[in-house]
PDB file of N, CA and C in Angstrom:
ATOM      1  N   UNK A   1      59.403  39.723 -17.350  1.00  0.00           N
ATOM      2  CA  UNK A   1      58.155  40.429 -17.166  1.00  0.00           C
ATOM      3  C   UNK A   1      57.042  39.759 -17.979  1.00  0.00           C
ATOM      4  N   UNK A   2      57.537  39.266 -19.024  1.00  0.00           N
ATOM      5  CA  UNK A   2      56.493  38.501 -20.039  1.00  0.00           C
ATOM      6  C   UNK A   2      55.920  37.248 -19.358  1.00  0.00           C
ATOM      7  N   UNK A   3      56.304  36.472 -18.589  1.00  0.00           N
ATOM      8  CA  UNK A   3      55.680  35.227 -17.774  1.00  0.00           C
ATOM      9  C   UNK A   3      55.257  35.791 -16.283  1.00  0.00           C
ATOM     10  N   UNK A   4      55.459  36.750 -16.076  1.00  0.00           N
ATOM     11  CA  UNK A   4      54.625  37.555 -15.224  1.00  0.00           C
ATOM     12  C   UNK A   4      53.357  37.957 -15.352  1.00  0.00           C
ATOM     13  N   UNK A   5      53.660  38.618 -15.969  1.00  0.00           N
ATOM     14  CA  UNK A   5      52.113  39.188 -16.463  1.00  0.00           C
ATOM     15  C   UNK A   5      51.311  38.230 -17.277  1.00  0.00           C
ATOM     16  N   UNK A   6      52.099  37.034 -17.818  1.00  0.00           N
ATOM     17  CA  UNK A   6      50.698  36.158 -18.099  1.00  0.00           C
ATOM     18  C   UNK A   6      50.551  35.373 -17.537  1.00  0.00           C
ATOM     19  N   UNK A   7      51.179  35.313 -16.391  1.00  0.00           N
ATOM     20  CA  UNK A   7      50.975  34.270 -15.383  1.00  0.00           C
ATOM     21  C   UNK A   7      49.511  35.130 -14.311  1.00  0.00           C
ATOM     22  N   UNK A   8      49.693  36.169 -14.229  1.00  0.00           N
ATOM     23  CA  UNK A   8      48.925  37.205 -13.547  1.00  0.00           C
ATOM     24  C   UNK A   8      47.552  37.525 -14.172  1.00  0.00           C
ATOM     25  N   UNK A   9      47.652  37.958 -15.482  1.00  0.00           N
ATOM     26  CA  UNK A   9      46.366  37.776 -16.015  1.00  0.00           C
ATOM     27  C   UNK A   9      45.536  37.080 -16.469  1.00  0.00           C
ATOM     28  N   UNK A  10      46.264  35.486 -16.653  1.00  0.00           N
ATOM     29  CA  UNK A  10      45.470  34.091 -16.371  1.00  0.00           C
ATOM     30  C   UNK A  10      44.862  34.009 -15.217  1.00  0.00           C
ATOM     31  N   UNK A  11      45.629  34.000 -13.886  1.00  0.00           N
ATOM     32  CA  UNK A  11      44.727  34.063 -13.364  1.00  0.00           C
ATOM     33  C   UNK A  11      43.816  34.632 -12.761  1.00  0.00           C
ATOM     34  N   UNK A  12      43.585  35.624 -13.283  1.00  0.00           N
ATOM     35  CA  UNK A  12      42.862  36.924 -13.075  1.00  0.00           C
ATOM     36  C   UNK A  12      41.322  36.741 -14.631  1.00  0.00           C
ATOM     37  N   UNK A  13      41.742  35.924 -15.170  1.00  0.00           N
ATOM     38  CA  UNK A  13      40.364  35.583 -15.789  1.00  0.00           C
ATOM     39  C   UNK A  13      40.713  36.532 -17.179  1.00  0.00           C
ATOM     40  N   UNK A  14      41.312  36.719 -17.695  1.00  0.00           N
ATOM     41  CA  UNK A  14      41.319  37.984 -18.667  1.00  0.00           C
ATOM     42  C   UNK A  14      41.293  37.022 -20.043  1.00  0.00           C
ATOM     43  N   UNK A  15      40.514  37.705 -21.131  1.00  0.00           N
ATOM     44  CA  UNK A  15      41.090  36.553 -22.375  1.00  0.00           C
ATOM     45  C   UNK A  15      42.250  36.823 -22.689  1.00  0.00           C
ATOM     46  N   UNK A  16      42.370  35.930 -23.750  1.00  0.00           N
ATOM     47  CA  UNK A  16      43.538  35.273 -24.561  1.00  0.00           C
ATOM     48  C   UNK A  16      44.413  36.594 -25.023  1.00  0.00           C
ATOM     49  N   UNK A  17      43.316  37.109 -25.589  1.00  0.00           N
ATOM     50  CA  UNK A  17      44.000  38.361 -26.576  1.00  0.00           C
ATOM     51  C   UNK A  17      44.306  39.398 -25.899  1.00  0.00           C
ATOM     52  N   UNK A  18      43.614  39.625 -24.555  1.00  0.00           N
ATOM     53  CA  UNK A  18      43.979  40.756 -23.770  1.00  0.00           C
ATOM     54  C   UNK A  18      45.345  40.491 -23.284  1.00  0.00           C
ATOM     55  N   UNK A  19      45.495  39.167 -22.710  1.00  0.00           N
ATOM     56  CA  UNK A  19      46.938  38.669 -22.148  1.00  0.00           C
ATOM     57  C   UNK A  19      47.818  39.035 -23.251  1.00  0.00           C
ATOM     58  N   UNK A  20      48.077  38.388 -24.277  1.00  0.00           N
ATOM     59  CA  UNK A  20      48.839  38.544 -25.802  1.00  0.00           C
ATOM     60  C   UNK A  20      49.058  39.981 -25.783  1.00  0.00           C
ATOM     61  N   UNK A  21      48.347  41.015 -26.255  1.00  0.00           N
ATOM     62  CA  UNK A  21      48.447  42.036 -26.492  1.00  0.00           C
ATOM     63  C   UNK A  21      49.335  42.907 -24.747  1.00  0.00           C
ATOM     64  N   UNK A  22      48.784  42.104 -23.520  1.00  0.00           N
ATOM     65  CA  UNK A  22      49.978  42.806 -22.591  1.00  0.00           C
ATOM     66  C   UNK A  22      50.780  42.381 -22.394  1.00  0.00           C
ATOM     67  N   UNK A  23      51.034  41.036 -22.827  1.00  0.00           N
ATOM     68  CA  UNK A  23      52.333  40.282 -22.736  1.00  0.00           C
ATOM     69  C   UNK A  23      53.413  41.321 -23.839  1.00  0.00           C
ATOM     70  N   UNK A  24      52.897  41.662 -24.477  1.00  0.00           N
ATOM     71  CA  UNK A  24      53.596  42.214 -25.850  1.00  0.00           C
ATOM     72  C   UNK A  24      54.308  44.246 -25.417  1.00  0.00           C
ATOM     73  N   UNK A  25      53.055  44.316 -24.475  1.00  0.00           N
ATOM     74  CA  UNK A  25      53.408  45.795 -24.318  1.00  0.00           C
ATOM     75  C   UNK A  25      54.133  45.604 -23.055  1.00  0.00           C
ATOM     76  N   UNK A  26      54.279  44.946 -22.340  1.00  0.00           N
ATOM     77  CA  UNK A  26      54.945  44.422 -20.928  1.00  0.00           C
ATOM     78  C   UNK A  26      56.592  44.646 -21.617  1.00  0.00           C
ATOM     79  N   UNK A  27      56.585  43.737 -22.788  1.00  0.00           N
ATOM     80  CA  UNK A  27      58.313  43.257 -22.934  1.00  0.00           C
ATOM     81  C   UNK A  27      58.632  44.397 -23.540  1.00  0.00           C
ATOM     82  N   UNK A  28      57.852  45.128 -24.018  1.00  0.00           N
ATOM     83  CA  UNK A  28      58.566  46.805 -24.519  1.00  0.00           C
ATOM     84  C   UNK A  28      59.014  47.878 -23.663  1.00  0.00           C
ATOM     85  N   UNK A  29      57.765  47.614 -22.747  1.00  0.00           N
ATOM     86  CA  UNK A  29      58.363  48.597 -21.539  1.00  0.00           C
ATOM     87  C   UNK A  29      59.035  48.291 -20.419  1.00  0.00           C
ATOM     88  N   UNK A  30      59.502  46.681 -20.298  1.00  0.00           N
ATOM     89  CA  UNK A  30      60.285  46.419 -19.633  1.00  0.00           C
ATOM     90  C   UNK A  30      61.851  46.553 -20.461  1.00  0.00           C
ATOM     91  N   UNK A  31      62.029  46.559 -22.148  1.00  0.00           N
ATOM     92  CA  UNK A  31      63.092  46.544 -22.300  1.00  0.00           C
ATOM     93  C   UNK A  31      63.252  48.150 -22.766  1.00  0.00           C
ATOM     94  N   UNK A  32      62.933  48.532 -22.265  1.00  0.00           N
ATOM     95  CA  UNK A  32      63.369  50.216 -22.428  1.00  0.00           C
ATOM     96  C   UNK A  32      63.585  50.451 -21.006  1.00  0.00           C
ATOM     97  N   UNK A  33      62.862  49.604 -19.833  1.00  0.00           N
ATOM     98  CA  UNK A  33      63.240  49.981 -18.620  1.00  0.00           C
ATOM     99  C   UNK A  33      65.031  49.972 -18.426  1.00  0.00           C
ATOM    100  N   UNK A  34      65.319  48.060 -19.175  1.00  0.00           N
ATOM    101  CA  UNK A  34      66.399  47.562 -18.805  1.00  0.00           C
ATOM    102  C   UNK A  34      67.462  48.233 -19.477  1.00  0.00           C
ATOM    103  N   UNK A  35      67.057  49.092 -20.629  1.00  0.00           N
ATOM    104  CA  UNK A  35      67.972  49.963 -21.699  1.00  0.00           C
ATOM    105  C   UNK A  35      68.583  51.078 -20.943  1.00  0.00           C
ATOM    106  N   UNK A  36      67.309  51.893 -20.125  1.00  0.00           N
ATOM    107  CA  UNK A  36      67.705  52.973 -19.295  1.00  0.00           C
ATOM    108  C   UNK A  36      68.503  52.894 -17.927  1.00  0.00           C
ATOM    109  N   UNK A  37      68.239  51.692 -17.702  1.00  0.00           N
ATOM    110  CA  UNK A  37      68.698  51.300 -16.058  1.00  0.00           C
ATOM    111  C   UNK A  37      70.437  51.162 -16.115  1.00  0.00           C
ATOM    112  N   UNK A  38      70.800  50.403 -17.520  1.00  0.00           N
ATOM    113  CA  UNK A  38      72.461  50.249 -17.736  1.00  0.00           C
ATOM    114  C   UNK A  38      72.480  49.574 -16.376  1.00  0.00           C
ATOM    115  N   UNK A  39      72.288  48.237 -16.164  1.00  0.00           N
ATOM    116  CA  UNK A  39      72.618  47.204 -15.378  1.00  0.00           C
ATOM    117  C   UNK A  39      72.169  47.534 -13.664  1.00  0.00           C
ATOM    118  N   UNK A  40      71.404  48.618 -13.962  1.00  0.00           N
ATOM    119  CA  UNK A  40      71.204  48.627 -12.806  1.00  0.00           C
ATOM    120  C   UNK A  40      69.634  48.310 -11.979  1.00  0.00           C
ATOM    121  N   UNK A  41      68.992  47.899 -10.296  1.00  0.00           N
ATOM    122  CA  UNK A  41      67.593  47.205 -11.054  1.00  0.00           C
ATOM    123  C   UNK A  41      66.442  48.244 -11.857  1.00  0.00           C
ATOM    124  N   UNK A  42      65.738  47.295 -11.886  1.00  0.00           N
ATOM    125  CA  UNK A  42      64.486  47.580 -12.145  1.00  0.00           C
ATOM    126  C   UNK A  42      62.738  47.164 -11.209  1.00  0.00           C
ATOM    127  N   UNK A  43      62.236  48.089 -11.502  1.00  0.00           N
ATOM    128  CA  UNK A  43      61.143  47.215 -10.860  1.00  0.00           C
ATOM    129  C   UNK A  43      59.789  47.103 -11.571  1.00  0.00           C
ATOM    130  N   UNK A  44      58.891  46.350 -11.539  1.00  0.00           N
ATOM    131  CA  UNK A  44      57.496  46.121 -12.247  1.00  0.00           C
ATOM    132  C   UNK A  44      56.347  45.551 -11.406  1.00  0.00           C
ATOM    133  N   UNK A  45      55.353  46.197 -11.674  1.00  0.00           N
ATOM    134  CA  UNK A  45      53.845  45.997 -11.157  1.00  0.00           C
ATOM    135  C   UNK A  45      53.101  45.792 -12.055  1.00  0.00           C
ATOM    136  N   UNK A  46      52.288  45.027 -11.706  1.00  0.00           N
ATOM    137  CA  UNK A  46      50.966  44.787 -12.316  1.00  0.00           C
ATOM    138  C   UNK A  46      49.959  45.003 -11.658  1.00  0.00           C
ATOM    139  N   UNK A  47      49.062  45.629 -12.036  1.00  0.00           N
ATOM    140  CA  UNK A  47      47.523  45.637 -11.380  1.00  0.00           C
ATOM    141  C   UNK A  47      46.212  46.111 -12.146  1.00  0.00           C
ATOM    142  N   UNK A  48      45.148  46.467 -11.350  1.00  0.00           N
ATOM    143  CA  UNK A  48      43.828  46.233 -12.299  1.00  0.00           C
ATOM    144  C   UNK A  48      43.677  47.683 -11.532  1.00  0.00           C
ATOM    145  N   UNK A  49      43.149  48.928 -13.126  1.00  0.00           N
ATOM    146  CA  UNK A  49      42.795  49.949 -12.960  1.00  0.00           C
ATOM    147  C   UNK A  49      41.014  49.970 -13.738  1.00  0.00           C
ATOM    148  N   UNK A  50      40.173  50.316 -12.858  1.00  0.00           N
ATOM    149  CA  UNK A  50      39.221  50.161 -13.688  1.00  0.00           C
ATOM    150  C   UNK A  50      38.577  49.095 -14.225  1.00  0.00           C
ATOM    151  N   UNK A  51      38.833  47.737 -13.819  1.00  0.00           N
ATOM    152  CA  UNK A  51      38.600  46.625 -14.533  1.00  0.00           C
ATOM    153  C   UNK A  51      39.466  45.872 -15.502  1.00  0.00           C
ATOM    154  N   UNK A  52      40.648  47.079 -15.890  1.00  0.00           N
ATOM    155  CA  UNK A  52      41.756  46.900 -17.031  1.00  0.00           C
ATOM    156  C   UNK A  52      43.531  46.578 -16.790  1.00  0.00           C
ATOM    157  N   UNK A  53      44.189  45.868 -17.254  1.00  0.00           N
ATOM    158  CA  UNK A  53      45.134  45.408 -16.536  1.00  0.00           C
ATOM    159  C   UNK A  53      46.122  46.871 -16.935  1.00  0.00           C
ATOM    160  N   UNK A  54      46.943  47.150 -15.650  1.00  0.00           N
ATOM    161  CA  UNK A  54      47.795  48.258 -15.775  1.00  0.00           C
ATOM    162  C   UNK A  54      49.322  47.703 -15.866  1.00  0.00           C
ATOM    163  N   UNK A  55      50.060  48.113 -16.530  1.00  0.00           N
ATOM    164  CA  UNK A  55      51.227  47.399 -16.573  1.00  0.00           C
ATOM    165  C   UNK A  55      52.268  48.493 -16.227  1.00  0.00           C
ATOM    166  N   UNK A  56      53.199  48.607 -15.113  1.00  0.00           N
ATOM    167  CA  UNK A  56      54.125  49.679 -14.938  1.00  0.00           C
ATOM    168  C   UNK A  56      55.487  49.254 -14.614  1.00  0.00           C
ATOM    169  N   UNK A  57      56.246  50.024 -14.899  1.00  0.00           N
ATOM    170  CA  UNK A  57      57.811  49.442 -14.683  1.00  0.00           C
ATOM    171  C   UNK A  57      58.557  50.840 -14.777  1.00  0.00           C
ATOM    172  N   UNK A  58      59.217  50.467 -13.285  1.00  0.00           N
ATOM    173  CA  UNK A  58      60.047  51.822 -12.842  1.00  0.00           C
ATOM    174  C   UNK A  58      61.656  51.367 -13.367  1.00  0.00           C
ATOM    175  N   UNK A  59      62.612  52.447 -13.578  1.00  0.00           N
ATOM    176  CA  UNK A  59      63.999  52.404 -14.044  1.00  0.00           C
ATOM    177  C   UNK A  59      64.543  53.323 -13.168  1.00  0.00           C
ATOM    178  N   UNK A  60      65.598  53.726 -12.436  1.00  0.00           N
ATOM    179  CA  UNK A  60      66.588  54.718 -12.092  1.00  0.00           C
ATOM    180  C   UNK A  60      66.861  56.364 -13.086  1.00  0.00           C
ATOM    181  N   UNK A  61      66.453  55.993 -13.958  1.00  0.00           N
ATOM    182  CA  UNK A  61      67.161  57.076 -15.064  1.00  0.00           C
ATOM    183  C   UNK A  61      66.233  58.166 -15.180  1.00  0.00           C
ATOM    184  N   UNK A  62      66.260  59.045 -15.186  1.00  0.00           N
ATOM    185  CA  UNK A  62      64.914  60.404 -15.020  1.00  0.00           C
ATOM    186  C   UNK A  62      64.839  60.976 -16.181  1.00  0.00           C
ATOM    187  N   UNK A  63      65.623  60.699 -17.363  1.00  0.00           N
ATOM    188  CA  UNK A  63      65.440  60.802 -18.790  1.00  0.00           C
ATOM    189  C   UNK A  63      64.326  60.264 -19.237  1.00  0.00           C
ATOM    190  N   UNK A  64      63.060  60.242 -19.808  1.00  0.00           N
ATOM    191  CA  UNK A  64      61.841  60.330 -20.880  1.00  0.00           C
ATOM    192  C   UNK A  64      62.234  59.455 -21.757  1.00  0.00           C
ATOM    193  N   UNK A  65      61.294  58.085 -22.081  1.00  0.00           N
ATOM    194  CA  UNK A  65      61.884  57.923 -23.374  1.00  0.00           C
ATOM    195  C   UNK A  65      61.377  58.866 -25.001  1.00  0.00           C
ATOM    196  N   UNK A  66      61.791  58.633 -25.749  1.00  0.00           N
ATOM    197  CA  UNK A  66      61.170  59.400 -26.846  1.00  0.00           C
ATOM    198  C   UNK A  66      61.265  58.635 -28.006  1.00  0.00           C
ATOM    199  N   UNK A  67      60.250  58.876 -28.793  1.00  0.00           N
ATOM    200  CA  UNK A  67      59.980  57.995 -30.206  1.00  0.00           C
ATOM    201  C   UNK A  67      60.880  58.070 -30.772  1.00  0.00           C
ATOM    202  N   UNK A  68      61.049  57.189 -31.615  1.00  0.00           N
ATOM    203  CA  UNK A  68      62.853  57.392 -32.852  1.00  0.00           C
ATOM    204  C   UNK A  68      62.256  57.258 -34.146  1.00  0.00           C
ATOM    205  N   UNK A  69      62.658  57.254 -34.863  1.00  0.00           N
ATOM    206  CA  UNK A  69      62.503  57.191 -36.715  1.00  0.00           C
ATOM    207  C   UNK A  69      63.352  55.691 -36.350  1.00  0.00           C
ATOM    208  N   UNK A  70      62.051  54.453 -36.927  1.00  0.00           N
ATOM    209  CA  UNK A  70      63.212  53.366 -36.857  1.00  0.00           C
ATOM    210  C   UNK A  70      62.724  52.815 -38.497  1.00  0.00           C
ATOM    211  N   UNK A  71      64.092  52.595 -38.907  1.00  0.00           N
ATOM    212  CA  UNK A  71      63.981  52.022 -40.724  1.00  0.00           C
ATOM    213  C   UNK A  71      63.505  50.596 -40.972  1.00  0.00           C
ATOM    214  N   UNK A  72      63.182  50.501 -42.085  1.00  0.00           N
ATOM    215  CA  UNK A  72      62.793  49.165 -42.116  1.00  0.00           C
ATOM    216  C   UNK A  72      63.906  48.005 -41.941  1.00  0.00           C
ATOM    217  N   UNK A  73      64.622  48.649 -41.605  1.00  0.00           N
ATOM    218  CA  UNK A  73      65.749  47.132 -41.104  1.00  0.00           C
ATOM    219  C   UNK A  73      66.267  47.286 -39.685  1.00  0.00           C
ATOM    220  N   UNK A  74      65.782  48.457 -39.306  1.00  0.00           N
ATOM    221  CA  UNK A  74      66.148  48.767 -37.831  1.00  0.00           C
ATOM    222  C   UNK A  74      66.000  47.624 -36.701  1.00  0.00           C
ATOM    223  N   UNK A  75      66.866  47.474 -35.637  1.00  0.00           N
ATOM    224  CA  UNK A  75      66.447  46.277 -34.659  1.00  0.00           C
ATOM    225  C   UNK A  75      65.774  47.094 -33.436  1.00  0.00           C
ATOM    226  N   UNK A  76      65.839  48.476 -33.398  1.00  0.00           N
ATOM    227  CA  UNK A  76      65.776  48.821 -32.221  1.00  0.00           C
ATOM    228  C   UNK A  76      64.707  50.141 -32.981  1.00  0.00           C
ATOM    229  N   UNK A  77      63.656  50.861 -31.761  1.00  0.00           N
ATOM    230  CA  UNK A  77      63.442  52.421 -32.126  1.00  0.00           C
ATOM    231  C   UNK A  77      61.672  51.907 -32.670  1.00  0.00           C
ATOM    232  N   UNK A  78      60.928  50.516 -32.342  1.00  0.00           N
ATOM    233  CA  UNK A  78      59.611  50.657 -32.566  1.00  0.00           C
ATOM    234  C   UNK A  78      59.219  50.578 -31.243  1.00  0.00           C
ATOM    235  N   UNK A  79      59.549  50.759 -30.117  1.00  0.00           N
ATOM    236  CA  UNK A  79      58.872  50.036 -28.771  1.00  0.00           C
ATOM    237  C   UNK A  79      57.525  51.730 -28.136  1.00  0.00           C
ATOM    238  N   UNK A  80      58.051  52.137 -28.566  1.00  0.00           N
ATOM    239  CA  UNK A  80      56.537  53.071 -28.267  1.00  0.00           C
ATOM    240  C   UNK A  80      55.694  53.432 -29.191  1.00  0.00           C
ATOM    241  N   UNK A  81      56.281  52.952 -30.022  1.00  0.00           N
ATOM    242  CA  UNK A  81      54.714  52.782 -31.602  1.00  0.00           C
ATOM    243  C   UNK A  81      54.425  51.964 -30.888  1.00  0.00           C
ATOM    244  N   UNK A  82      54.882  50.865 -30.714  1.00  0.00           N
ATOM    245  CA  UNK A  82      53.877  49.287 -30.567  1.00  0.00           C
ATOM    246  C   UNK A  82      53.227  49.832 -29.458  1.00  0.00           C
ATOM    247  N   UNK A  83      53.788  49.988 -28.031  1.00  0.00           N
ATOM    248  CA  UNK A  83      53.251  50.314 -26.934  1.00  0.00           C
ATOM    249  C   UNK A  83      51.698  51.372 -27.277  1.00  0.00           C
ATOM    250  N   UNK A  84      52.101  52.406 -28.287  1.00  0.00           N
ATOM    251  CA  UNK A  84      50.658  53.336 -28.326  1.00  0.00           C
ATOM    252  C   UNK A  84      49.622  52.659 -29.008  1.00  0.00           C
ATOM    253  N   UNK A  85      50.041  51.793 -30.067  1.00  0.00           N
ATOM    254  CA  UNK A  85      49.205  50.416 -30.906  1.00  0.00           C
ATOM    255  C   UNK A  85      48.303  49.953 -30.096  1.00  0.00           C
ATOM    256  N   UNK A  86      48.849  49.113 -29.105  1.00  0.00           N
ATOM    257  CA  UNK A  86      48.259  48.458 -28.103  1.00  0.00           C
ATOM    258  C   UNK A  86      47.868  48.962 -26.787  1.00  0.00           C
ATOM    259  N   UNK A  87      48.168  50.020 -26.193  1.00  0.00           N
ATOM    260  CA  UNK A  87      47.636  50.632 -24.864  1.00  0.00           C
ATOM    261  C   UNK A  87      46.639  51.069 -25.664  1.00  0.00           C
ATOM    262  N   UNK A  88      45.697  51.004 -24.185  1.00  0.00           N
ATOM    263  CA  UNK A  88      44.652  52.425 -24.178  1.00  0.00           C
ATOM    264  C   UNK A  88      44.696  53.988 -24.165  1.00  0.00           C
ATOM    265  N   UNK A  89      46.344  53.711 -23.040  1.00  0.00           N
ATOM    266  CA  UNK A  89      46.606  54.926 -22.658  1.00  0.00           C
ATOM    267  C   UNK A  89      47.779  54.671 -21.999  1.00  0.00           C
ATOM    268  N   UNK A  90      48.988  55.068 -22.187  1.00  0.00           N
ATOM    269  CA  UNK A  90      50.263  54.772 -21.757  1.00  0.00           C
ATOM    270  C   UNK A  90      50.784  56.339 -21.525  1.00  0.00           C
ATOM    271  N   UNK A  91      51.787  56.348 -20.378  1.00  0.00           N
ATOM    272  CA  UNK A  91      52.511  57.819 -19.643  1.00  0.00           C
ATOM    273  C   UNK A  91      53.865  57.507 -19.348  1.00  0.00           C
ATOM    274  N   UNK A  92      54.219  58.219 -18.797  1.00  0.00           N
ATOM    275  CA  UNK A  92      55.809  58.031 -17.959  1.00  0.00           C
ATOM    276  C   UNK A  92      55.246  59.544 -16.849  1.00  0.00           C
ATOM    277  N   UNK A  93      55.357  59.050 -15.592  1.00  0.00           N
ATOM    278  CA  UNK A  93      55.451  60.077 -14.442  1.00  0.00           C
ATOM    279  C   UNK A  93      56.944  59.680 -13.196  1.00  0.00           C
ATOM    280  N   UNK A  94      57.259  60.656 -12.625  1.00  0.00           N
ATOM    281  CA  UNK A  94      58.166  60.914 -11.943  1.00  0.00           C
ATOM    282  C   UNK A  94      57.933  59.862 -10.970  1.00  0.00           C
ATOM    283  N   UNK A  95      58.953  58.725 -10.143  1.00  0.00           N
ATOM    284  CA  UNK A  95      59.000  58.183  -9.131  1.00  0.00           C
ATOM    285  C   UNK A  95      58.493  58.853  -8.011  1.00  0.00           C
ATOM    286  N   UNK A  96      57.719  57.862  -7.014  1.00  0.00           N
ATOM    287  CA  UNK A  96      57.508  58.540  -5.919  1.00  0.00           C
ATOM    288  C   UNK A  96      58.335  58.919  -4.635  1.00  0.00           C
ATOM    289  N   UNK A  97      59.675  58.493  -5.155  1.00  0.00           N
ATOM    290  CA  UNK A  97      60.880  58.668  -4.273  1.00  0.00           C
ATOM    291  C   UNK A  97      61.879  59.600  -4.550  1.00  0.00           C
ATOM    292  N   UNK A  98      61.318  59.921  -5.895  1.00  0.00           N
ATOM    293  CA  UNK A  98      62.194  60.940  -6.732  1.00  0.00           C
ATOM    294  C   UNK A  98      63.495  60.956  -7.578  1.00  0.00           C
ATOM    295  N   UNK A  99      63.386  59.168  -7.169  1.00  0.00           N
ATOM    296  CA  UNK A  99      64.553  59.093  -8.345  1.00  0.00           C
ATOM    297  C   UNK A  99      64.299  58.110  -9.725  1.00  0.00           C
ATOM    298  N   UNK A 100      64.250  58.175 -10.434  1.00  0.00           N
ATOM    299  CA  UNK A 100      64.024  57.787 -11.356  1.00  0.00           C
ATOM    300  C   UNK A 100      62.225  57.841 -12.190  1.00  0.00           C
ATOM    301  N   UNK A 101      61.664  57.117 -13.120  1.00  0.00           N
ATOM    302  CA  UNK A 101      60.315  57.103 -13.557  1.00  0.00           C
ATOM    303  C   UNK A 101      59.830  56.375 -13.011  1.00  0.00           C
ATOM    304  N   UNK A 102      58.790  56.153 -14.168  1.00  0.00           N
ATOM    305  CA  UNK A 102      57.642  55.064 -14.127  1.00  0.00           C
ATOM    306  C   UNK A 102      57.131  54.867 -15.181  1.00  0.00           C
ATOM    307  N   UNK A 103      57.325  54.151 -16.478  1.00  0.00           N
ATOM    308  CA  UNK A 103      56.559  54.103 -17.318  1.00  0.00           C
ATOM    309  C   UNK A 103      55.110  53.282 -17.169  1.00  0.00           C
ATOM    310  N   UNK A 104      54.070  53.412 -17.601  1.00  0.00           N
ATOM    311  CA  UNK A 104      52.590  52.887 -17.390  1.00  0.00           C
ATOM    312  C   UNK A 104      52.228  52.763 -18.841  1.00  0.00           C
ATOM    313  N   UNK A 105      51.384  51.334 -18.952  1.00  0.00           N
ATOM    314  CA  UNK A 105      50.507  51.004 -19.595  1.00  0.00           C
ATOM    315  C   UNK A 105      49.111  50.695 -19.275  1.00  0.00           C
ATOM    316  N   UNK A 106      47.759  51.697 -19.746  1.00  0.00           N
ATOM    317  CA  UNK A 106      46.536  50.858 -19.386  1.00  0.00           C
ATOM    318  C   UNK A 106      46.419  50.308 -20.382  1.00  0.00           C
ATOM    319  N   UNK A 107      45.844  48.917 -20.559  1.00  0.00           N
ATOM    320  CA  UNK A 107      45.526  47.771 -21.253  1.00  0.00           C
ATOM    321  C   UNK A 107      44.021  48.027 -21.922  1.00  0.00           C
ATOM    322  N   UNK A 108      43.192  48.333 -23.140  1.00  0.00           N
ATOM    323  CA  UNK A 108      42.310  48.090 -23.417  1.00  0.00           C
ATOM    324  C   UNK A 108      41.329  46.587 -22.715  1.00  0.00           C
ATOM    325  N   UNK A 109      40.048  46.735 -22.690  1.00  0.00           N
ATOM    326  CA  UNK A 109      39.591  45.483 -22.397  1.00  0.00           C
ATOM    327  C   UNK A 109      39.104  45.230 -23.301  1.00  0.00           C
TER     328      UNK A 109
END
């Protein structure tokens, strides 16, 4: 998802730092996608809401993720701090097929 989306928002004209900063929230919410899915697919979109790059990635699993207490030696349990760090505005809504989510990131410009 990370050479996706900066392959996408290069050429879509976006700066440096906007790319960086969604390249960064891309690989969080794609690896919580791939956490929830347990080998099974996944899918991801990119597009422009507002002028601002939207970053979304659906999983199978209809479980929410939720924040964790992660320690300072923890490997796992910061990916939606970072994600709220860097979105504008990030959700999770119900698939439109009804099975599984959707997590969303809007991208500050």
């Amino acid at each position: 998802m990370r050479e996706l989306v900066r392959y996408a928002l290069t050429n879509w004209d976006y700066p440096r730092a906007t790319i960086d900063d969604s390249v960064l929230v891309a690989s969080e919410i794609a690896t919580n996608a791939v956490r929830a899915a347990r080998g099974r697919p996944i899918r991801v979109r990119i597009a422009v809401q507002d002028g601002a790059p939207l970053l979304e990635c659906w999983d199978p699993d209809p479980e929410l993720p939720r924040p964790r207490e992660a320690g300072p030696d923890a490997i796992h349990g910061r990916g939606l701090a970072i994600i709220s760090a860097y979105a504008k505005d990030a959700g999770v809504r119900p698939s439109a097929t009804g099975v599984g989510k959707v997590f969303w990131a809007l991208m500050p410009l």
